[in-house]
PDB file of N, CA and C in Angstrom:
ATOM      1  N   UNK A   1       0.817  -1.185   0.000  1.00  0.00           N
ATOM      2  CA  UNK A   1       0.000   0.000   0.000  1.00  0.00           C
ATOM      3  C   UNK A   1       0.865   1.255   0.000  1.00  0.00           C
ATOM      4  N   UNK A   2       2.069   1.244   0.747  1.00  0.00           N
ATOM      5  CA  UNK A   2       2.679   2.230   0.684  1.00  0.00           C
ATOM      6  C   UNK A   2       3.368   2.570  -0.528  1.00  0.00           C
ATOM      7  N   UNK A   3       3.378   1.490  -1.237  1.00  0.00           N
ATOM      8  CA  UNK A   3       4.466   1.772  -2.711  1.00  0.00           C
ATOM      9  C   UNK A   3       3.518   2.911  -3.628  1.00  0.00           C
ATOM     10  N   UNK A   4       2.061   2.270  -3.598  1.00  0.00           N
ATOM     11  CA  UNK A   4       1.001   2.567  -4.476  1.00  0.00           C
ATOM     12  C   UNK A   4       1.212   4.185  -3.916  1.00  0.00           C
ATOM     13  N   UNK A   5       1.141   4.602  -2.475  1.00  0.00           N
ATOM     14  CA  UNK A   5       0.845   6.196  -2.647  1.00  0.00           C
ATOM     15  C   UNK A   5       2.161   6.690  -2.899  1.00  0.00           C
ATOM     16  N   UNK A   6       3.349   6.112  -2.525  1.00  0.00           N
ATOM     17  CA  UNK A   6       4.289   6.484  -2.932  1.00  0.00           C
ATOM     18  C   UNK A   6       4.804   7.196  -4.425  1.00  0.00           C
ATOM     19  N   UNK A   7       3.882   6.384  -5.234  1.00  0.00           N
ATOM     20  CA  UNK A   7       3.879   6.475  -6.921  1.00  0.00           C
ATOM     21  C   UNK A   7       3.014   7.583  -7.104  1.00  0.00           C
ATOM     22  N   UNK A   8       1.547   7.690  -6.374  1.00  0.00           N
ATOM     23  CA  UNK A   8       1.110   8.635  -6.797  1.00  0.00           C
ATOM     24  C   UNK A   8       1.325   9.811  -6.230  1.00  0.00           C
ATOM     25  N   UNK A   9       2.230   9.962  -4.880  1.00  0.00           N
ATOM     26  CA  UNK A   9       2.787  11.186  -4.586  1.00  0.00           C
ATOM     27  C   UNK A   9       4.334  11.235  -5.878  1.00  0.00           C
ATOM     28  N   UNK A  10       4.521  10.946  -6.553  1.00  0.00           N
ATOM     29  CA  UNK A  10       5.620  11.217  -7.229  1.00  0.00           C
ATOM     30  C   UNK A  10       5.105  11.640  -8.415  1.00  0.00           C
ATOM     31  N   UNK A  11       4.187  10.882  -9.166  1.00  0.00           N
ATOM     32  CA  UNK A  11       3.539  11.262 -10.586  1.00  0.00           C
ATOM     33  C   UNK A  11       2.426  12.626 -10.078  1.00  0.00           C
ATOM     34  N   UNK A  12       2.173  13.318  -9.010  1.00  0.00           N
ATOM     35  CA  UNK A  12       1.714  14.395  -8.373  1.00  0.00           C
ATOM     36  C   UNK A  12       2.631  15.323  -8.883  1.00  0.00           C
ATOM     37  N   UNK A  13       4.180  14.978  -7.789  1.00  0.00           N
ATOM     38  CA  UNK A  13       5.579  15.763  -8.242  1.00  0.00           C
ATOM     39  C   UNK A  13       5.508  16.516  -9.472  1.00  0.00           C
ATOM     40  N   UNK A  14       5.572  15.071 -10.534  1.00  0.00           N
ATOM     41  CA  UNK A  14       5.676  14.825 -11.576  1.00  0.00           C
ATOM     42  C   UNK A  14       4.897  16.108 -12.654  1.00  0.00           C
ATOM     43  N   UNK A  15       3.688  15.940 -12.129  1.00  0.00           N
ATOM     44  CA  UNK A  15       2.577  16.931 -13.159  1.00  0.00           C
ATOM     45  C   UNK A  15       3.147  18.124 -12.578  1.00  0.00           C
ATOM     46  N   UNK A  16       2.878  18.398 -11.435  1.00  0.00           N
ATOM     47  CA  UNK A  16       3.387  19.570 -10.930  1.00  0.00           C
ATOM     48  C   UNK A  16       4.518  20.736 -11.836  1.00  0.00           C
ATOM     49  N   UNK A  17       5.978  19.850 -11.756  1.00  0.00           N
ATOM     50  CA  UNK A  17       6.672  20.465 -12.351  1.00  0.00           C
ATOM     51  C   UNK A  17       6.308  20.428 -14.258  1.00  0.00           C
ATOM     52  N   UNK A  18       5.916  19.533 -14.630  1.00  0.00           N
ATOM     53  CA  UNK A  18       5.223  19.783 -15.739  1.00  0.00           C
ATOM     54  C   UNK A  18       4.550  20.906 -16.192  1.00  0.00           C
ATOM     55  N   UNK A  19       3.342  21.178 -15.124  1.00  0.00           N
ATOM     56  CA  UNK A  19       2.272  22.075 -15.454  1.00  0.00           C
ATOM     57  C   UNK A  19       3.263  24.142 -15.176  1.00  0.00           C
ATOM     58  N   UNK A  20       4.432  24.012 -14.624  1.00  0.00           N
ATOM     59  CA  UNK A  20       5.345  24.821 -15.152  1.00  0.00           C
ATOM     60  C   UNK A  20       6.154  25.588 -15.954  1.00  0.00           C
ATOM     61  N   UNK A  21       6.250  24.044 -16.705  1.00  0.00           N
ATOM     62  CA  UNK A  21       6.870  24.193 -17.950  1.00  0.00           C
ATOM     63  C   UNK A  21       5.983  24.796 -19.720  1.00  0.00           C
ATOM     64  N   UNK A  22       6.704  25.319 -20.482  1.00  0.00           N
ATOM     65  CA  UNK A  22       5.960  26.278 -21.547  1.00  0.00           C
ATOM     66  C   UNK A  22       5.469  24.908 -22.350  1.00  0.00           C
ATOM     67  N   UNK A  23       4.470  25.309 -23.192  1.00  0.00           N
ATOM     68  CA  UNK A  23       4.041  24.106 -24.226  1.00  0.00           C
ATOM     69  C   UNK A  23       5.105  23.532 -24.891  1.00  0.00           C
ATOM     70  N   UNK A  24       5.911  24.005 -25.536  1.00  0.00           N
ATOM     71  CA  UNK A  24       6.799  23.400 -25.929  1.00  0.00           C
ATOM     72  C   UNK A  24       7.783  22.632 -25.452  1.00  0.00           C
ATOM     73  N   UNK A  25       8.130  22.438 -24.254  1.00  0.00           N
ATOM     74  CA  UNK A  25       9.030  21.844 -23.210  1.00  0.00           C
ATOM     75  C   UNK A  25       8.160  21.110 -22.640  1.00  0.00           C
ATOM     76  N   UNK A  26       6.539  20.743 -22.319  1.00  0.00           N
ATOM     77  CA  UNK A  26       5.848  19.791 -22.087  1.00  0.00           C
ATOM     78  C   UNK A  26       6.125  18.735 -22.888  1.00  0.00           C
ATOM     79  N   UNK A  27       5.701  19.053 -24.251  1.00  0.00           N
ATOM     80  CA  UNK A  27       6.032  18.167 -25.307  1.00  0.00           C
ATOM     81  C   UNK A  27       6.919  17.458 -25.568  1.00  0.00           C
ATOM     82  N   UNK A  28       7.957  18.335 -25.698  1.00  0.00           N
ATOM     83  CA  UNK A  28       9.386  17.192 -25.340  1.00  0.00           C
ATOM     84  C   UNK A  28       9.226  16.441 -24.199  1.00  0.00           C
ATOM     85  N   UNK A  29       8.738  16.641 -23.084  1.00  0.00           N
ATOM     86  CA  UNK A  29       9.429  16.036 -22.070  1.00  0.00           C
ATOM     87  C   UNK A  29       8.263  14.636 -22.236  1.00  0.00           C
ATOM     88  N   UNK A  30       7.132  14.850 -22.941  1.00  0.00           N
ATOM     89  CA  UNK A  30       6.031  14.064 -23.416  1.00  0.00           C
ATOM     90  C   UNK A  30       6.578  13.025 -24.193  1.00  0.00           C
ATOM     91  N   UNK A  31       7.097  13.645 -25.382  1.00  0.00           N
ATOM     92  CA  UNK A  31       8.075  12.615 -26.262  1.00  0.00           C
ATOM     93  C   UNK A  31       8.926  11.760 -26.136  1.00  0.00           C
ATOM     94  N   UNK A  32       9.843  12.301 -24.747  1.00  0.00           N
ATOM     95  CA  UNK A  32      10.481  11.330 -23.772  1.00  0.00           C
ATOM     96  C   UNK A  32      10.344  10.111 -23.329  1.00  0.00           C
ATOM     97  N   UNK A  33       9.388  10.809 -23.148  1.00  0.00           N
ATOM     98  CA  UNK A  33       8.497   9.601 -21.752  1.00  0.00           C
ATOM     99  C   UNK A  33       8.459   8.248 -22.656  1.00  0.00           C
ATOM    100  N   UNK A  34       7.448   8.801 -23.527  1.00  0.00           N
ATOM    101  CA  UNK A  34       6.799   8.129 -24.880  1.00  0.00           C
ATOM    102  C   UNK A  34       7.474   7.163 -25.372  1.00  0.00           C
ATOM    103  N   UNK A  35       9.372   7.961 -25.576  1.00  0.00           N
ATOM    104  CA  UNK A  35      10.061   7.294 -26.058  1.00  0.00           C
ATOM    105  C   UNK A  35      10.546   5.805 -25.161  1.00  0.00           C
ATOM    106  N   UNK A  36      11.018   6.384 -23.997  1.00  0.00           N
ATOM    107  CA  UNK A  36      11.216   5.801 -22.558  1.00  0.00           C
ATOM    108  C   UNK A  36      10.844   4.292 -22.748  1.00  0.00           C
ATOM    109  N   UNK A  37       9.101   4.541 -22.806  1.00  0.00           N
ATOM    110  CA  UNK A  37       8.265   3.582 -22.608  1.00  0.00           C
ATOM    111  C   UNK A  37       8.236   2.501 -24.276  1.00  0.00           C
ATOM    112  N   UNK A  38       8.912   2.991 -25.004  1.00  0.00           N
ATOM    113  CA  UNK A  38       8.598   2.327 -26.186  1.00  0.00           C
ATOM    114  C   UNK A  38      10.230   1.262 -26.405  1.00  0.00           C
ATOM    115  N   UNK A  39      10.837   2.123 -25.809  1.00  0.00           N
ATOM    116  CA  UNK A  39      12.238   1.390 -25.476  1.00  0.00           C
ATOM    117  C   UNK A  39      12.169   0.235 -24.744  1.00  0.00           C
ATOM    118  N   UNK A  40      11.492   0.126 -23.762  1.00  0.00           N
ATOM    119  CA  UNK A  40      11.483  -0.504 -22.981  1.00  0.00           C
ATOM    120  C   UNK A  40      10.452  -2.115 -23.218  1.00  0.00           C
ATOM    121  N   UNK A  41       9.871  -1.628 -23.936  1.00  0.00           N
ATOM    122  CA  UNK A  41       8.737  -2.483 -24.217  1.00  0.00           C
ATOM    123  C   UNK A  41       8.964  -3.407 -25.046  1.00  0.00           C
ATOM    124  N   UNK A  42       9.225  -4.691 -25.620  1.00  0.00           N
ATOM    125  CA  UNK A  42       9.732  -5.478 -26.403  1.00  0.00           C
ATOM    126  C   UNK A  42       8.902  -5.486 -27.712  1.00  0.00           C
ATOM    127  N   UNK A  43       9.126  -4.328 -28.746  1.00  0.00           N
ATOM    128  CA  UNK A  43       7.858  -4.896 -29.366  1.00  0.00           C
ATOM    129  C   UNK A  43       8.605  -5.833 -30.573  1.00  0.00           C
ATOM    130  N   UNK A  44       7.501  -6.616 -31.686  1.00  0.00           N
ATOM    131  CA  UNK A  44       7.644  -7.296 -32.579  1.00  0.00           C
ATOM    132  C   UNK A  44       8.567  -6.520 -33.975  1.00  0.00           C
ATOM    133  N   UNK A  45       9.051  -7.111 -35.198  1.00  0.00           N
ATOM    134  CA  UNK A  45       9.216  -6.081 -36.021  1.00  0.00           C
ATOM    135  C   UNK A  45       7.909  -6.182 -36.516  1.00  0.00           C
ATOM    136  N   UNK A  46       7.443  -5.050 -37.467  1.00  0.00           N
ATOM    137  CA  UNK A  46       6.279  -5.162 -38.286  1.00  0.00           C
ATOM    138  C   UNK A  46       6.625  -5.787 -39.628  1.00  0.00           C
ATOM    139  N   UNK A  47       8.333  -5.877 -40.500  1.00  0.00           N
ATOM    140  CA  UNK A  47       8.055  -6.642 -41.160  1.00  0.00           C
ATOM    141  C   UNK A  47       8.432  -7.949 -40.997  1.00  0.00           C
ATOM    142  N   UNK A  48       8.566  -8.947 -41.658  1.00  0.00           N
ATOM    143  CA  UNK A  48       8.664 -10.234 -41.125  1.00  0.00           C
ATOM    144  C   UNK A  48      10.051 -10.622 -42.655  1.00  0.00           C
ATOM    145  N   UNK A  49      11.011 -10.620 -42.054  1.00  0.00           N
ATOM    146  CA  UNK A  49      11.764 -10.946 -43.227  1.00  0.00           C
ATOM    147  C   UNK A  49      13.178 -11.185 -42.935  1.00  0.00           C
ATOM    148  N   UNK A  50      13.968 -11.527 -43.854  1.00  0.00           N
ATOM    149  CA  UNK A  50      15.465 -12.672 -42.885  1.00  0.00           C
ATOM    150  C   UNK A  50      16.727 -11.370 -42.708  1.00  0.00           C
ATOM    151  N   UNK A  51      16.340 -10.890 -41.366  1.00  0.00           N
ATOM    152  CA  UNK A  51      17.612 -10.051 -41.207  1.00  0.00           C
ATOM    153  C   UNK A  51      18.864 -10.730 -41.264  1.00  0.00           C
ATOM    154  N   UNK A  52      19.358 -11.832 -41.926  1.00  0.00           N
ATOM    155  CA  UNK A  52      20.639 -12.048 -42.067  1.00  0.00           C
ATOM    156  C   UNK A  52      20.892 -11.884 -43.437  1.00  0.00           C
ATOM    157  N   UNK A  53      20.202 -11.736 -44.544  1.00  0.00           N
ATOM    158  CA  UNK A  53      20.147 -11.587 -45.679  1.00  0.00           C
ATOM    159  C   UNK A  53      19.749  -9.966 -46.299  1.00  0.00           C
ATOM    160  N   UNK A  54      18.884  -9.727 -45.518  1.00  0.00           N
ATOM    161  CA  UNK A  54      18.817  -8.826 -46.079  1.00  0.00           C
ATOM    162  C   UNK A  54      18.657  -7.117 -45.228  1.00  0.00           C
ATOM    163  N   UNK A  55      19.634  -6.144 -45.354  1.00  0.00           N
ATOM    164  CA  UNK A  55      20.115  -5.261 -44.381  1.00  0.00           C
ATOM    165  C   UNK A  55      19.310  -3.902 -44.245  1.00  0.00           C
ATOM    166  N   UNK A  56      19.474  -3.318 -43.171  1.00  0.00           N
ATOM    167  CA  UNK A  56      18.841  -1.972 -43.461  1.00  0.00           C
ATOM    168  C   UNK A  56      19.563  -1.248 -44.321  1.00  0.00           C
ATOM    169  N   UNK A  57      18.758   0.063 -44.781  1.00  0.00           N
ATOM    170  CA  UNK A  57      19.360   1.137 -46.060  1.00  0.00           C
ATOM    171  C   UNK A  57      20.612   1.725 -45.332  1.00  0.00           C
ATOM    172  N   UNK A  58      21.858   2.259 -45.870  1.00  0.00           N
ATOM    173  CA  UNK A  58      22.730   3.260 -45.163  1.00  0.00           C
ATOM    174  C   UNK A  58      21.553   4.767 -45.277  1.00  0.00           C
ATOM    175  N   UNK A  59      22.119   5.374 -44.067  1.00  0.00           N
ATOM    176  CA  UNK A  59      21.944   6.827 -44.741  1.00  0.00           C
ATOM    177  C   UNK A  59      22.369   7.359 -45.938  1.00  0.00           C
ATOM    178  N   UNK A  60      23.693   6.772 -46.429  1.00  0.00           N
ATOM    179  CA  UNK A  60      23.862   7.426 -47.910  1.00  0.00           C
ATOM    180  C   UNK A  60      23.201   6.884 -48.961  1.00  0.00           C
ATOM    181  N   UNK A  61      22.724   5.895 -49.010  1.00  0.00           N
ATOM    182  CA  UNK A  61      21.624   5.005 -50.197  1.00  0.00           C
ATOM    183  C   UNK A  61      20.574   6.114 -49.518  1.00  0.00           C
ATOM    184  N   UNK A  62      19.663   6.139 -48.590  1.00  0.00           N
ATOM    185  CA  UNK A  62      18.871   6.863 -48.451  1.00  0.00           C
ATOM    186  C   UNK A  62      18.901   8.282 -49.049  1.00  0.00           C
ATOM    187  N   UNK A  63      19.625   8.938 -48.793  1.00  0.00           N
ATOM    188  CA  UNK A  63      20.014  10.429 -49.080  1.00  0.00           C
ATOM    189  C   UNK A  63      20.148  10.288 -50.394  1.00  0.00           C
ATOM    190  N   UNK A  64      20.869   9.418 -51.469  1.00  0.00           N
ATOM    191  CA  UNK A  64      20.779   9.324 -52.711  1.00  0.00           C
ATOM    192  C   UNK A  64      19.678   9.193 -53.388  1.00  0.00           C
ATOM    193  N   UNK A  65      18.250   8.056 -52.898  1.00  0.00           N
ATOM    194  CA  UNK A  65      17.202   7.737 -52.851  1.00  0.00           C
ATOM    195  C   UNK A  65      16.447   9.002 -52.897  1.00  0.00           C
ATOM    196  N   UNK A  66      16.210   9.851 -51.885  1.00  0.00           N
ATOM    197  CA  UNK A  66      16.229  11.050 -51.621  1.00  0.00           C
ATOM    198  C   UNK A  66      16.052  12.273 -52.974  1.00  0.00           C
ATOM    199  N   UNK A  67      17.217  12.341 -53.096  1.00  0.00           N
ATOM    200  CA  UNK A  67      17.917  13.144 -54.091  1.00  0.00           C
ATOM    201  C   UNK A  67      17.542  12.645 -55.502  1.00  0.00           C
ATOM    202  N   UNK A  68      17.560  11.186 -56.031  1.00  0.00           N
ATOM    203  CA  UNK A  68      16.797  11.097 -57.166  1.00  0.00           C
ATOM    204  C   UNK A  68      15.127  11.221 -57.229  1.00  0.00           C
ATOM    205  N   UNK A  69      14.790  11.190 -56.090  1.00  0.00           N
ATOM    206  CA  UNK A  69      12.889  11.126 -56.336  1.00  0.00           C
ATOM    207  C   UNK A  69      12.918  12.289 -56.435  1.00  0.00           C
ATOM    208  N   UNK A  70      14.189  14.041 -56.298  1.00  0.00           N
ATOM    209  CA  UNK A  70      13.683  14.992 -56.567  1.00  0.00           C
ATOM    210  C   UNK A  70      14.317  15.524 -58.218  1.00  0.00           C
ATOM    211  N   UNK A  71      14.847  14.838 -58.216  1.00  0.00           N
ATOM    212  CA  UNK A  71      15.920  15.370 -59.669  1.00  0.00           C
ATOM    213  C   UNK A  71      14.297  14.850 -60.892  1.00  0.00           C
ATOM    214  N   UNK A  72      14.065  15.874 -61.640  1.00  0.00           N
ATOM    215  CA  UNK A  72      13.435  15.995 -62.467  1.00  0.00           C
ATOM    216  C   UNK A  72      13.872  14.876 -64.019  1.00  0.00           C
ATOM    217  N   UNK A  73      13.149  14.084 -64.474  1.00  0.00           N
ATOM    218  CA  UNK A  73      14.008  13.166 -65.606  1.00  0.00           C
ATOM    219  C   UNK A  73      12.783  13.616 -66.414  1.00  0.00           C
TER     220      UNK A  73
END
């Protein structure tokens, strides 16, 4: 029982110094969290396919990729 108010005297804290902060620095600190929690979380990939065969893009294939979908032919 004590953990439980413990948590909600902290996520209290928590809003508190939040409700301080400008909209824009909510947000980030929102995005954080967000991120935090998405890190943490084991999820699945969405595609299903043989990462030993076949690799992610570099940034420079990308950026090239990029650069031809704008070059006019």
């Amino acid at each position: 029982m004590a953990s439980v108010l413990t948590s909600k005297r902290v996520i209290k804290n928590i809003v508190a110094e939040a409700e301080k902060l400008d909209i824009l620095d909510q947000q980030k600190l929102l995005v954080q969290i967000r991120l935090i929690n998405y890190l943490k979380a084991s999820k699945k990939p969405i595609a299903k396919y043989n990462k030993t065969k076949i690799k992610p893009a570099t940034m420079t294939q990308i950026d090239q990729w990029k650069h031809d979908s704008r070059v006019e032919k």
